[in-house]
N, C-alpha and C. Protein backbone atom coordinates (compact mmCIF):
# COMPACT_ATOMS: atom_id res chain seq x y z
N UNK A 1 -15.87 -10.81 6.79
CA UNK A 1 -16.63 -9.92 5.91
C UNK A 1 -18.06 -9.72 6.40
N UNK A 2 -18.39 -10.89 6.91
CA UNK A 2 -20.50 -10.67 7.98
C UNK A 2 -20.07 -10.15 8.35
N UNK A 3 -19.27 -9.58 9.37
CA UNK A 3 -19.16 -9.10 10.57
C UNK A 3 -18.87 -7.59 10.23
N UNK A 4 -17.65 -7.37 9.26
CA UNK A 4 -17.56 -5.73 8.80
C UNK A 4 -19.04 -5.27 8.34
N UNK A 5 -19.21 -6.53 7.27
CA UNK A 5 -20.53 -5.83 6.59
C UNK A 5 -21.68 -5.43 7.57
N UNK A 6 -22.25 -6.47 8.70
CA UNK A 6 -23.36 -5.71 9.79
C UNK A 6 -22.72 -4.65 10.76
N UNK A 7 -21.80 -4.81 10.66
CA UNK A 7 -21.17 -3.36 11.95
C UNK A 7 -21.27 -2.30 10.91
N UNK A 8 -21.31 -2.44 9.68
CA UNK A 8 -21.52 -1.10 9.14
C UNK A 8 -22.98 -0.86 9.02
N UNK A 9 -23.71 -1.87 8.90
CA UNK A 9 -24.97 -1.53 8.67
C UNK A 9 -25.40 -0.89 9.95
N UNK A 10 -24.56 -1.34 11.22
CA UNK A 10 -25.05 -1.02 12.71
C UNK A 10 -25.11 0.34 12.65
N UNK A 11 -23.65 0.78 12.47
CA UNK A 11 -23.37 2.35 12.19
C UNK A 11 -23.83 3.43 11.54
N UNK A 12 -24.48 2.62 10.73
CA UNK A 12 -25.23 3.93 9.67
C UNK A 12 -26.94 3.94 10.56
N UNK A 13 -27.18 2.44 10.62
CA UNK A 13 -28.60 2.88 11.48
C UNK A 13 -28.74 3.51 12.91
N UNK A 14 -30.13 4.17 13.16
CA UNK A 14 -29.60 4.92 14.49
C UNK A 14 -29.42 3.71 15.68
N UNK A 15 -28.56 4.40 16.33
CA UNK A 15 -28.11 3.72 17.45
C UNK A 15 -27.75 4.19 19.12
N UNK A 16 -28.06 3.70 20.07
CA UNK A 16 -27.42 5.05 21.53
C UNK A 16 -25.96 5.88 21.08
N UNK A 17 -25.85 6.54 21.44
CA UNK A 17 -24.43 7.37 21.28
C UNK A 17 -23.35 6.68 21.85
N UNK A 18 -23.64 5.84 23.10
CA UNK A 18 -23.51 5.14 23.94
C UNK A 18 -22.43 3.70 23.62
N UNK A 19 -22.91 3.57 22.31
CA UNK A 19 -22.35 2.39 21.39
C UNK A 19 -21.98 2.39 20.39
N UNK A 20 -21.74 3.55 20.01
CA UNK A 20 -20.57 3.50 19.05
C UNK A 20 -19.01 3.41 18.96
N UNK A 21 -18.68 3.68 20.73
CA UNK A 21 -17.12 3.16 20.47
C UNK A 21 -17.42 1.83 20.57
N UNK A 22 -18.08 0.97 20.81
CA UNK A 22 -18.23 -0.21 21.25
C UNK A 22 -18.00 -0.58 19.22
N UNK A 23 -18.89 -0.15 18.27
CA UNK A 23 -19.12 -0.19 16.96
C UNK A 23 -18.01 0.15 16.39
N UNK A 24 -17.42 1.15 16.70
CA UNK A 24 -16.31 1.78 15.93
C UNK A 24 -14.76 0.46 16.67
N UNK A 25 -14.48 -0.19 17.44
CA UNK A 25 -13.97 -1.06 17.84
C UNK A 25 -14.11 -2.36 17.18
N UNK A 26 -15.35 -2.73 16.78
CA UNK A 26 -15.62 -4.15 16.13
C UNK A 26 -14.95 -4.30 14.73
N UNK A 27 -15.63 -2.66 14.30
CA UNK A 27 -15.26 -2.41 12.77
C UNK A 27 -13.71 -2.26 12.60
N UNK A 28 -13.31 -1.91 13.49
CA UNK A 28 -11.22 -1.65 13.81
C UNK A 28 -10.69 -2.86 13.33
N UNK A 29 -11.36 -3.67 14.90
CA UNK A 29 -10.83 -5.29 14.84
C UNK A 29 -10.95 -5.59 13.72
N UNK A 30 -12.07 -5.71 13.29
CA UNK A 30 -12.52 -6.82 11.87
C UNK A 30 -11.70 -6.50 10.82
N UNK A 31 -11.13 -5.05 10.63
CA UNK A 31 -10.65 -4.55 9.33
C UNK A 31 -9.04 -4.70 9.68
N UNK A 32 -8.77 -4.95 10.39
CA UNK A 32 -7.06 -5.43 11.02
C UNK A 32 -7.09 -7.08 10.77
N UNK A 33 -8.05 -7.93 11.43
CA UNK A 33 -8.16 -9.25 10.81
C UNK A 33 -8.07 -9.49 9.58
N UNK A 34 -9.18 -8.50 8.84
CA UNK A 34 -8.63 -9.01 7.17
C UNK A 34 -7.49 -8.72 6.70
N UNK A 35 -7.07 -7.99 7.22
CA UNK A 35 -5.52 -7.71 6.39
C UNK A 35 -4.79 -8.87 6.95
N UNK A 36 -4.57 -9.01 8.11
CA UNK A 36 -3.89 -9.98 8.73
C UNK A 36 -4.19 -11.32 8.08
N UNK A 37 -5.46 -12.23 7.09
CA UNK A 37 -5.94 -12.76 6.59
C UNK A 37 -5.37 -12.85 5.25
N UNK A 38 -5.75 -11.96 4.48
CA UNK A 38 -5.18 -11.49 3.54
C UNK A 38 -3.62 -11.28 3.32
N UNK A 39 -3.16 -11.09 4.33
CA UNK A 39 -1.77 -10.93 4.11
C UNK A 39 -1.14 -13.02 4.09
N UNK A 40 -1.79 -13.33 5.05
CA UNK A 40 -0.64 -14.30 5.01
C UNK A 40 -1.18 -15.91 3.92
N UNK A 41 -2.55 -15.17 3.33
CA UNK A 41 -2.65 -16.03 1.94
C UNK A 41 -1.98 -15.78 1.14
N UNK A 42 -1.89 -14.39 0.86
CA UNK A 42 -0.55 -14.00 -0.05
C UNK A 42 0.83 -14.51 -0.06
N UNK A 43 1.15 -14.70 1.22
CA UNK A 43 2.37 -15.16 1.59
C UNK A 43 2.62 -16.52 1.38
N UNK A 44 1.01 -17.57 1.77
CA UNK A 44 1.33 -18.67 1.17
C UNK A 44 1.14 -19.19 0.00
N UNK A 45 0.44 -18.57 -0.62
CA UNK A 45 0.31 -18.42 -2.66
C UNK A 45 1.84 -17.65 -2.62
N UNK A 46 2.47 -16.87 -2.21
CA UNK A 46 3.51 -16.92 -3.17
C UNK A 46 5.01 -17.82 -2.84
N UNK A 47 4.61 -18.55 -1.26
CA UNK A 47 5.66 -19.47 -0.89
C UNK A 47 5.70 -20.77 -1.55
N UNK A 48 4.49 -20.40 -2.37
CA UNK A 48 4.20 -21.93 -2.83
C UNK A 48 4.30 -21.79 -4.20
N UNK A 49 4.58 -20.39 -4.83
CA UNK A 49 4.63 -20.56 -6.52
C UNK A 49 3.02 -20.52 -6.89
N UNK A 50 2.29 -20.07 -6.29
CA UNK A 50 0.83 -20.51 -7.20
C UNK A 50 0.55 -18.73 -7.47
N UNK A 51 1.03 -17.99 -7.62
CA UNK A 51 0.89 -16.31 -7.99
C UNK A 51 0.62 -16.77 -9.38
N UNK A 52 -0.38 -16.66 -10.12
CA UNK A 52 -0.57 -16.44 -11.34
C UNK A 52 -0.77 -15.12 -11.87
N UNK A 53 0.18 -14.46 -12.76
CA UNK A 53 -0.50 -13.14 -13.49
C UNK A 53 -1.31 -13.07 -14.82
N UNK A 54 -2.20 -12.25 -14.45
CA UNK A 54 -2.87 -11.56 -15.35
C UNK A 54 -1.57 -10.84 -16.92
N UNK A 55 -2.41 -10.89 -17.98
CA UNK A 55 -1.69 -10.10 -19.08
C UNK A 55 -2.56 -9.40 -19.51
N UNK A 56 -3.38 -8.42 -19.23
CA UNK A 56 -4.48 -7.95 -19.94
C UNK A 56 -4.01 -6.47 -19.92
N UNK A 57 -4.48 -5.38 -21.54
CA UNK A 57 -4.44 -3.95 -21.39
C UNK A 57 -5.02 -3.31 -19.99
N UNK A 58 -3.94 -2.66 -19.69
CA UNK A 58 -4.66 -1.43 -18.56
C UNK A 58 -3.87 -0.24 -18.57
N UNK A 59 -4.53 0.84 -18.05
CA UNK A 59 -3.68 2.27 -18.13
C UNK A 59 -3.28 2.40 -16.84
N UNK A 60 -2.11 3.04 -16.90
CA UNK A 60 -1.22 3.27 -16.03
C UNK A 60 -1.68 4.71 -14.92
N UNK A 61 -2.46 5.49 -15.84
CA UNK A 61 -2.51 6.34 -14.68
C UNK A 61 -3.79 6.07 -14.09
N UNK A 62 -4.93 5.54 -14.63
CA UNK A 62 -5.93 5.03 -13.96
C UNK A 62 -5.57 4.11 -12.72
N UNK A 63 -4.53 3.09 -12.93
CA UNK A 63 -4.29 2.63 -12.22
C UNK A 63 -3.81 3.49 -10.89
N UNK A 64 -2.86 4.86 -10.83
CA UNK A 64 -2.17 5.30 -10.03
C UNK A 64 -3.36 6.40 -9.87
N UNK A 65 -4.47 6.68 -10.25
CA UNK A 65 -5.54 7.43 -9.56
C UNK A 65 -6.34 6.78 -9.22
N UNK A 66 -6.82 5.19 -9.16
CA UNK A 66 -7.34 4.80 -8.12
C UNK A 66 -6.84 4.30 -6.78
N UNK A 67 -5.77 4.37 -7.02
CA UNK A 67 -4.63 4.29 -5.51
C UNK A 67 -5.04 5.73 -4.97
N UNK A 68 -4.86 6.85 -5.73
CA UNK A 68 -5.13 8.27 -5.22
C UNK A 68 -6.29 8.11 -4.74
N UNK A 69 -7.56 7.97 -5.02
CA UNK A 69 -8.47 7.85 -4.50
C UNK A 69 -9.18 6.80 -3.18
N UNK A 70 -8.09 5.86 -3.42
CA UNK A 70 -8.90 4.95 -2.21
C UNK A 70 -7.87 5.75 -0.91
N UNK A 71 -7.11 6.27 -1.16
CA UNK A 71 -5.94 6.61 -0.32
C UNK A 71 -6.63 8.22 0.68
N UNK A 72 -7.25 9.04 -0.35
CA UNK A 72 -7.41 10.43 -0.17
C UNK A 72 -8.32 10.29 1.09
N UNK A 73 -9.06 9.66 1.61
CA UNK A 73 -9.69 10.05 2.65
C UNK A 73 -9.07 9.69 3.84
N UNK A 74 -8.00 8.90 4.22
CA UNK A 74 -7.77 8.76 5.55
C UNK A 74 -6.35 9.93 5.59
N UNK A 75 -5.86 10.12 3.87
CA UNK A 75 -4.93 11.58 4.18
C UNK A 75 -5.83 12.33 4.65
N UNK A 76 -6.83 12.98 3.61
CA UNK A 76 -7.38 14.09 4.23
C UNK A 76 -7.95 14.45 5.96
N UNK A 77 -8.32 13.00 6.42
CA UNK A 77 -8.25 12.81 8.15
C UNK A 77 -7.59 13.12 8.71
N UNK A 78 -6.11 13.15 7.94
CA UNK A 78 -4.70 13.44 8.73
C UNK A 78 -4.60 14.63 8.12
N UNK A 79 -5.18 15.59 7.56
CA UNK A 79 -4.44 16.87 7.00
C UNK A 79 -3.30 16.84 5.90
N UNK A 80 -3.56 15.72 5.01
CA UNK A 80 -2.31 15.07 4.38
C UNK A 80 -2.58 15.44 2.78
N UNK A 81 -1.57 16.07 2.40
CA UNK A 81 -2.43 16.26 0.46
C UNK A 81 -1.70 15.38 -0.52
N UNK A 82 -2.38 14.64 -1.07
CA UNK A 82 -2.32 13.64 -1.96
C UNK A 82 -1.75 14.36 -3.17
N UNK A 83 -0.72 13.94 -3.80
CA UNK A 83 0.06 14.15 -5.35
C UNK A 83 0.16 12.99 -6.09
N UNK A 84 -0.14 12.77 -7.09
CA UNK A 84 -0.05 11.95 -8.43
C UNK A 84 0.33 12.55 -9.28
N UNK A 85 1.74 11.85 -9.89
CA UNK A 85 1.97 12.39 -11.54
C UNK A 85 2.69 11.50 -12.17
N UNK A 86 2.29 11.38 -13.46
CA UNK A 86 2.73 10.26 -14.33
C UNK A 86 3.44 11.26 -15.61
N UNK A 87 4.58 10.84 -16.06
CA UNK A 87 5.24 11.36 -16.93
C UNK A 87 4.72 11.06 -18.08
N UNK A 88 4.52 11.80 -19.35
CA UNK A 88 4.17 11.76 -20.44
C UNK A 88 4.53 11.09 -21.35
N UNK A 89 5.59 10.50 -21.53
CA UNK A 89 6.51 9.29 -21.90
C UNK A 89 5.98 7.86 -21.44
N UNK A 90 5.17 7.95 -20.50
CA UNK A 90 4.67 6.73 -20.30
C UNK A 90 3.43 6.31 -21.22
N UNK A 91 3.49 5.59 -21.69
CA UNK A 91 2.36 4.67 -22.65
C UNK A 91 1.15 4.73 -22.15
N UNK A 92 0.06 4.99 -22.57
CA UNK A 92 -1.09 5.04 -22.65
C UNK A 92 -1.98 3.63 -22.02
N UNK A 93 -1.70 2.86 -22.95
CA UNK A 93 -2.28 1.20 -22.37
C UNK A 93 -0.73 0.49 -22.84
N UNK A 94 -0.84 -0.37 -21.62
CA UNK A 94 0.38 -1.10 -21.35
C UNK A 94 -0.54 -2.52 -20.99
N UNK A 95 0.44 -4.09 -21.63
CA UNK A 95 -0.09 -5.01 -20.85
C UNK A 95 0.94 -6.07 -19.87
N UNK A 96 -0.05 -6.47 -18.88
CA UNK A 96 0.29 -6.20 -17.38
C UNK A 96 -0.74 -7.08 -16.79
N UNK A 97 -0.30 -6.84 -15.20
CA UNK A 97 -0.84 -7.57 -14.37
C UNK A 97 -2.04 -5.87 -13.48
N UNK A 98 -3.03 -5.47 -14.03
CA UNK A 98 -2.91 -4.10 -13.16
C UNK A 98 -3.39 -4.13 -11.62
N UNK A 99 -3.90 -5.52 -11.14
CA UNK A 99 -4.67 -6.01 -10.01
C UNK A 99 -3.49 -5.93 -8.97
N UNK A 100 -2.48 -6.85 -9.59
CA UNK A 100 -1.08 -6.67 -8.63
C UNK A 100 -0.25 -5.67 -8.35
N UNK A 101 -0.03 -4.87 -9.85
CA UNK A 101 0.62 -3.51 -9.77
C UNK A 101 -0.55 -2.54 -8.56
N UNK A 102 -1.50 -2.59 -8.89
CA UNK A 102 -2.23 -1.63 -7.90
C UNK A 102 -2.33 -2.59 -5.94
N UNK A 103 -2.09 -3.67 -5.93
CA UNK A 103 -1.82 -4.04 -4.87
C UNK A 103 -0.68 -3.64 -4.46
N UNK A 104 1.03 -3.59 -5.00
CA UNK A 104 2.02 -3.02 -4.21
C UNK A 104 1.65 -1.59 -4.03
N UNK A 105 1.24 -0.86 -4.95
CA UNK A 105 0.93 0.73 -5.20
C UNK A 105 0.19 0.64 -3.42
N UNK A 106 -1.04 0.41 -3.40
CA UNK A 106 -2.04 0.30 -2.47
C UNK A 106 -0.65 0.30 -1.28
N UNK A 107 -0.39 -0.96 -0.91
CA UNK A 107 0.63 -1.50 0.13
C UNK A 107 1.46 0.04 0.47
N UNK A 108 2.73 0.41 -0.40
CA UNK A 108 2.92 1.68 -0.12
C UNK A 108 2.86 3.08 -0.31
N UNK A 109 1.39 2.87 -0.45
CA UNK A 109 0.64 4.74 -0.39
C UNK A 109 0.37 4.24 1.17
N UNK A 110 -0.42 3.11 1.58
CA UNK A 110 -0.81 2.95 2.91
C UNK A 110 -0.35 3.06 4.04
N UNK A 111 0.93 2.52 3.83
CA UNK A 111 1.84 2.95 4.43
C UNK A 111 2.11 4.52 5.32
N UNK A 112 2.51 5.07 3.60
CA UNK A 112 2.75 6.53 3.42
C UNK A 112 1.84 6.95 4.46
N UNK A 113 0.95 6.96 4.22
CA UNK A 113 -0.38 7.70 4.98
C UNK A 113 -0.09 7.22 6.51
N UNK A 114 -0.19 6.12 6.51
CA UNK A 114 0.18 5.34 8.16
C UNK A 114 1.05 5.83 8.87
N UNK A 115 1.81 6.20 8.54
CA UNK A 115 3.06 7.27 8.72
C UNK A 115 3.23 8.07 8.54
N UNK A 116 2.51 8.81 8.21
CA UNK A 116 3.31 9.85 8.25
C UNK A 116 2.39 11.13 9.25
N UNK A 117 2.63 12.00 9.70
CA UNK A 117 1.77 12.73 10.48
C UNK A 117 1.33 13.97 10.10
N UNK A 118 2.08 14.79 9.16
CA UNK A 118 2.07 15.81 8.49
C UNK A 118 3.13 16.11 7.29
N UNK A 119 2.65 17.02 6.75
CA UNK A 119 3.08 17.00 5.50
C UNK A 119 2.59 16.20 3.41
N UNK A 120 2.35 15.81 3.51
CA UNK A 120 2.49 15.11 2.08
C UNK A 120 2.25 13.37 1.71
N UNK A 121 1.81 13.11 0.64
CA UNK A 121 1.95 11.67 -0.13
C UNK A 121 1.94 12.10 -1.26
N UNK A 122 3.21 11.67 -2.30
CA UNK A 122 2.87 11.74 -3.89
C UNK A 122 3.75 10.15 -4.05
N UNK A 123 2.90 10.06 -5.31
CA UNK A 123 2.96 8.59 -5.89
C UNK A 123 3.12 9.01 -7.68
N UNK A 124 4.55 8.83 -8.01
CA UNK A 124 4.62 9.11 -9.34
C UNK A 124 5.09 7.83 -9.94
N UNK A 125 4.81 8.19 -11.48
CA UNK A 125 5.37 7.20 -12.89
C UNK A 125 6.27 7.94 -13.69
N UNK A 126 7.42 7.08 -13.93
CA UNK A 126 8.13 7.33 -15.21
C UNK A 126 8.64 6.28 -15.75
N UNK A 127 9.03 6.59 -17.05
CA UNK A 127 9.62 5.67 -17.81
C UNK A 127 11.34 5.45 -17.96
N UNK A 128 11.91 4.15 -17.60
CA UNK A 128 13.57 4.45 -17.77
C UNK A 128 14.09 3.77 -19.05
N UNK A 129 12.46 2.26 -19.49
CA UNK A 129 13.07 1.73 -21.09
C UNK A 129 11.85 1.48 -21.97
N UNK A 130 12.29 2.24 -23.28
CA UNK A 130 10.80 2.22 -23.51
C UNK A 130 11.01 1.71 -25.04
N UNK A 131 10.82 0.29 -25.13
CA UNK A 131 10.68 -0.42 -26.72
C UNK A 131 9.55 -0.83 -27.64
N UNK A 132 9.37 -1.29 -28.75
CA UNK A 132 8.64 -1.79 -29.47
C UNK A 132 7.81 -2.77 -28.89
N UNK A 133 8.75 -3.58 -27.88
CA UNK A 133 7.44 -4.82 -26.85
C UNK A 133 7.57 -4.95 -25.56
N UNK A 134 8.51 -3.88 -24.82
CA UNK A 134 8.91 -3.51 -23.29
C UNK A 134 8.84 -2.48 -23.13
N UNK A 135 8.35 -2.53 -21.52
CA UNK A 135 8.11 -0.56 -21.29
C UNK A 135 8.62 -1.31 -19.68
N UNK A 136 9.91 -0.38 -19.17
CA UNK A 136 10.04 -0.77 -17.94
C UNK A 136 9.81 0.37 -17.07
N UNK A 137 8.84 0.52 -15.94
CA UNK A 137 8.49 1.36 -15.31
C UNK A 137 9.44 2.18 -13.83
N UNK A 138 9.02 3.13 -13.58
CA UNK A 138 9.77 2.87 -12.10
C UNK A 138 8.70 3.65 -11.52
N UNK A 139 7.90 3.32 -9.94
CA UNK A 139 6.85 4.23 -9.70
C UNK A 139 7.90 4.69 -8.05
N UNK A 140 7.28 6.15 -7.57
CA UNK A 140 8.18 5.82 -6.70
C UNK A 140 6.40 6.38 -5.31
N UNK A 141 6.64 6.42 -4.09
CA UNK A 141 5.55 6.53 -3.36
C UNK A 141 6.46 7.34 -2.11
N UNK A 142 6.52 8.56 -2.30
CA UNK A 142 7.11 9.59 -1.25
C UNK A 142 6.53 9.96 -0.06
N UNK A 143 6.92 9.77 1.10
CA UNK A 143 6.37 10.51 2.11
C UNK A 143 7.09 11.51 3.29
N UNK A 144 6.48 11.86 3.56
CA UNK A 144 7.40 12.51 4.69
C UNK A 144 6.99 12.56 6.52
N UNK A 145 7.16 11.69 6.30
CA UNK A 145 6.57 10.28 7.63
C UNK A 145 7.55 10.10 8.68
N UNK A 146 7.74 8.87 9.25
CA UNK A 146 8.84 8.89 10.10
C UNK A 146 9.86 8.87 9.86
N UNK A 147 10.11 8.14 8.65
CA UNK A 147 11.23 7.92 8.22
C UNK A 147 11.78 6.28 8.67
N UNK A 148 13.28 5.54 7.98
CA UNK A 148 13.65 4.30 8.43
C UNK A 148 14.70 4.81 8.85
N UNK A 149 15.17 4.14 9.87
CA UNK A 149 16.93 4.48 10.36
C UNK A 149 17.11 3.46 9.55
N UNK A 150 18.58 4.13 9.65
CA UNK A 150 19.80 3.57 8.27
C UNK A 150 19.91 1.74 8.68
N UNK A 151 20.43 1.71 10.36
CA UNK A 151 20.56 0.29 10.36
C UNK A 151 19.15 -0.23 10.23
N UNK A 152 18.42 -0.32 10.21
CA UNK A 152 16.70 -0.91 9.47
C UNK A 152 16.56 -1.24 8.15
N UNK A 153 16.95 -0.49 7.59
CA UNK A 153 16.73 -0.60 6.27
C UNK A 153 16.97 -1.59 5.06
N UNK A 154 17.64 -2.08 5.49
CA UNK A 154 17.74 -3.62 4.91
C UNK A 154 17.26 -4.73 5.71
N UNK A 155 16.37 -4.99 6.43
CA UNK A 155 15.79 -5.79 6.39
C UNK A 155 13.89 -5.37 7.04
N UNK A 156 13.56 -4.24 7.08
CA UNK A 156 12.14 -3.97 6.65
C UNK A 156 11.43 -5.04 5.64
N UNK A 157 12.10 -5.67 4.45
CA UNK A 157 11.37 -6.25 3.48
C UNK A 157 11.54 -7.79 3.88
N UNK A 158 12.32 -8.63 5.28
CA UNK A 158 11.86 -9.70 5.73
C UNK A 158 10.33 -9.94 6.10
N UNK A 159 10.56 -11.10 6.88
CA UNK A 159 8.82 -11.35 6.99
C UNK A 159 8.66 -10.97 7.94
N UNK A 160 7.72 -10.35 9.32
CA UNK A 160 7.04 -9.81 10.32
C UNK A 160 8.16 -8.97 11.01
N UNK A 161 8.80 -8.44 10.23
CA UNK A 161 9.36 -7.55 10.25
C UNK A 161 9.08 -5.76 10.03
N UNK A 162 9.51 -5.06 10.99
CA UNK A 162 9.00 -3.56 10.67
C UNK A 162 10.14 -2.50 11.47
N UNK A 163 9.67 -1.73 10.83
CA UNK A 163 11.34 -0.44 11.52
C UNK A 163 11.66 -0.14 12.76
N UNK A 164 10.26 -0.43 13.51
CA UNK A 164 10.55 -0.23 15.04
C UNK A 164 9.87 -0.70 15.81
N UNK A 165 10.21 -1.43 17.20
CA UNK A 165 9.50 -2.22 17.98
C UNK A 165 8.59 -1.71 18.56
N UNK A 166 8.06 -1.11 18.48
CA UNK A 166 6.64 -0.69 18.88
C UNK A 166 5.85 0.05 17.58
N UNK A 167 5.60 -0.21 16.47
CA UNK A 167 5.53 0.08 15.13
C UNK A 167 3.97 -1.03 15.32
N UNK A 168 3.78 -1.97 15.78
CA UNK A 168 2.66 -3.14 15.89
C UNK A 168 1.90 -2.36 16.99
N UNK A 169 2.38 -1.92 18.02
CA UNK A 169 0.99 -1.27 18.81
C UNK A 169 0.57 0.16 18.67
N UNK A 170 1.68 0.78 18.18
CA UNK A 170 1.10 2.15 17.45
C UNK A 170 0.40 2.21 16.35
N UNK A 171 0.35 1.05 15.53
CA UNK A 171 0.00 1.46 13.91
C UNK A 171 -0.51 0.12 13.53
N UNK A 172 -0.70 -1.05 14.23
CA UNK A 172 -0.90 -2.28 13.72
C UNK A 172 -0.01 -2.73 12.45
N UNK A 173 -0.79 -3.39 11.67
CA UNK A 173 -0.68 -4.31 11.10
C UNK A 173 0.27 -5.88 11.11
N UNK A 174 0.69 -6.21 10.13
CA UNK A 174 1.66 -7.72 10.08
C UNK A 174 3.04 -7.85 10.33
N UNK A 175 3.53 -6.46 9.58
CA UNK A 175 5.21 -6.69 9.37
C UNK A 175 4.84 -7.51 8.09
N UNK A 176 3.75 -8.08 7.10
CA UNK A 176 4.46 -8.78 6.25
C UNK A 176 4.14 -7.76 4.82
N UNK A 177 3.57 -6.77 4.63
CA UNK A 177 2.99 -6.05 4.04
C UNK A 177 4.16 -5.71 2.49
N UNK A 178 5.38 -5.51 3.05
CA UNK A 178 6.83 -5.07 2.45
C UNK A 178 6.96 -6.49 1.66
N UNK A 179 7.17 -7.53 2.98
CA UNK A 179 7.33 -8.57 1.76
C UNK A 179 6.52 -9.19 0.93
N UNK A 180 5.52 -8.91 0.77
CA UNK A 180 4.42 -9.46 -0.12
C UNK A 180 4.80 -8.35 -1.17
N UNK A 181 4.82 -7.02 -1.12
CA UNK A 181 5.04 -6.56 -2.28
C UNK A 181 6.27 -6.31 -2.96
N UNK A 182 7.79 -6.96 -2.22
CA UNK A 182 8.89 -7.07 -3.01
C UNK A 182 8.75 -7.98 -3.52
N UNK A 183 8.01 -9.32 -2.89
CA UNK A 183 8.19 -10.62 -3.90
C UNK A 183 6.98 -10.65 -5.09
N UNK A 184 5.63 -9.91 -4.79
CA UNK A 184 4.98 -9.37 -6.45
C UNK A 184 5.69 -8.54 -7.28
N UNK A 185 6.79 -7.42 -6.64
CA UNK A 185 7.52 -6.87 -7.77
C UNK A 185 8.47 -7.86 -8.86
N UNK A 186 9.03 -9.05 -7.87
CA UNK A 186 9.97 -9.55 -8.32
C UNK A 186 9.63 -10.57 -9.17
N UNK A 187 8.11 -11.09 -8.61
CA UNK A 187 7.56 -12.31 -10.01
C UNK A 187 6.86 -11.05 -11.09
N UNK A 188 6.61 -10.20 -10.84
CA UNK A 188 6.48 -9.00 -12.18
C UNK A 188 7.68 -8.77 -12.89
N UNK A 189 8.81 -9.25 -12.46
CA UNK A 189 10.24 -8.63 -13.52
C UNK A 189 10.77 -7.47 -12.75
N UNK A 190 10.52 -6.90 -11.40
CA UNK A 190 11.25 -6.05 -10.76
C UNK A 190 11.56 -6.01 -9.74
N UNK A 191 11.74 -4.95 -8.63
CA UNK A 191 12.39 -4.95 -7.49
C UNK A 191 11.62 -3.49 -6.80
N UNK A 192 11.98 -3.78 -5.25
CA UNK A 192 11.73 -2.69 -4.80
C UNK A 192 12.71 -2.02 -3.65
N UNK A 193 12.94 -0.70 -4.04
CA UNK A 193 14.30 -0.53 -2.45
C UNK A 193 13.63 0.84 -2.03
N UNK A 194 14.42 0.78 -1.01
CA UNK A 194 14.01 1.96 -0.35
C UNK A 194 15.45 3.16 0.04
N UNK A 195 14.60 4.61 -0.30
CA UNK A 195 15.73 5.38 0.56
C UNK A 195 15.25 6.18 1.17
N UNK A 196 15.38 6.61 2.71
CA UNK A 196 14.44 7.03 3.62
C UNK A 196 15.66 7.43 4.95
N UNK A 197 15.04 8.79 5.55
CA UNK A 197 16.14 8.88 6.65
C UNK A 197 15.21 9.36 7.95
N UNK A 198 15.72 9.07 9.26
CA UNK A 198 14.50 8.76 9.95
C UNK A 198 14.28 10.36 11.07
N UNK A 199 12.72 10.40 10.27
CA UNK A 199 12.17 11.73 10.73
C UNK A 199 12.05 12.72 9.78
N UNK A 200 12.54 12.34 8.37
CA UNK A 200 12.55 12.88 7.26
C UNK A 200 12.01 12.03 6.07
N UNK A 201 11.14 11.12 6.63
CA UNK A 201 10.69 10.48 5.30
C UNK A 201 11.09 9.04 4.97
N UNK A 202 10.18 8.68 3.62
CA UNK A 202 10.82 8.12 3.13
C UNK A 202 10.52 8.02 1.71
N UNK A 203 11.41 7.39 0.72
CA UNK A 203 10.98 7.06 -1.07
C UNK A 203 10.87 5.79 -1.30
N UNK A 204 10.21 4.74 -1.49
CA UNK A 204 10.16 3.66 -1.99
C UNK A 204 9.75 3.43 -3.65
């Protein structure tokens, strides 16, 4: 985090022209380390059972427009237009974990965007059970990206695992990204699958 935080301060102050790929490189690295960081604390808080959730009111579409928003600028880099829509049937304030729900959300809009090269990201809500003290959600995060081949597709959500072997030097990250957020769906009470065909997308 020193290190993102002064490479940005580097960047904004003037500097030779000279050194900014040198700047724009540090800031790469550093922001690939934290995820890489971040990812595999997650992995060992949840190998270990110590995931504690939150129960506190939060709204559902706030939640799915600040995913829209942290998301919209590296679409718009790519020429990519961002969609959000939440069905009207969905509850107003719901209580929840919304730190975690917006961490899988985050995980695959990022994705989406990571992948995809043209065309689209929408990230919708609806409701499939809706009671007096349960509201079960389903969100889905569309893209039209590379797509997964069929034999892939069941096991994308292992650990350092990803759809294609060269998927780590084109696009970075862990491979563990999927499973951190099937196993928060699953200590939330749900699941996550995918249907996706390759070069046409995918729906998670």
């Amino acid at each position: 985090n020193a290190i993102m935080g002064m490479t940005g301060i580097l960047q904004r102050n003037e500097h030779l022209p000279e050194q900014k790929k040198y700047l724009d490189a540090i800031a790469q690295s550093s922001g690939n380390l934290l995820v890489i960081l971040n990812d595999i604390l997650d992995m060992s808080k949840l190998e270990a059972g110590r995931i504690e959730l939150e129960m506190v009111p939060f709204d559902v579409r706030r939640s799915i427009t600040n995913v829209q928003d942290i998301i919209r600028f590296k679409a718009e880099e790519k020429g990519l237009a961002v969609e959000v829509a939440v069905a009207e049937d969905v509850p107003m304030m719901l209580l929840g974990d919304p730190t975690r729900l917006n961490q899988i959300l985050l995980n695959l809009a990022g994705n989406a965007v990571k992948f995809t090269e043209q065309g689209s990201i929408a990230v919708r809500a609806s409701v499939t059970d809706l009671q007096a003290d349960r509201c079960v959600l389903v969100f889905e995060v569309i893209d039209t990206g590379i797509g997964i081949p069929e034999d892939r597709q069941g096991k994308i959500f292992e650990e350092f695992t990803q759809a294609y072997s060269d998927t780590t030097r084109k696009y970075g990250g862990t491979g563990l990204g999927l499973t951190i957020s099937k196993r928060l769906a699953e200590v939330l009470g749900g699941t996550i699958t995918v249907r996706s065909e390759k070069g046409k997308g995918s729906t998670f």
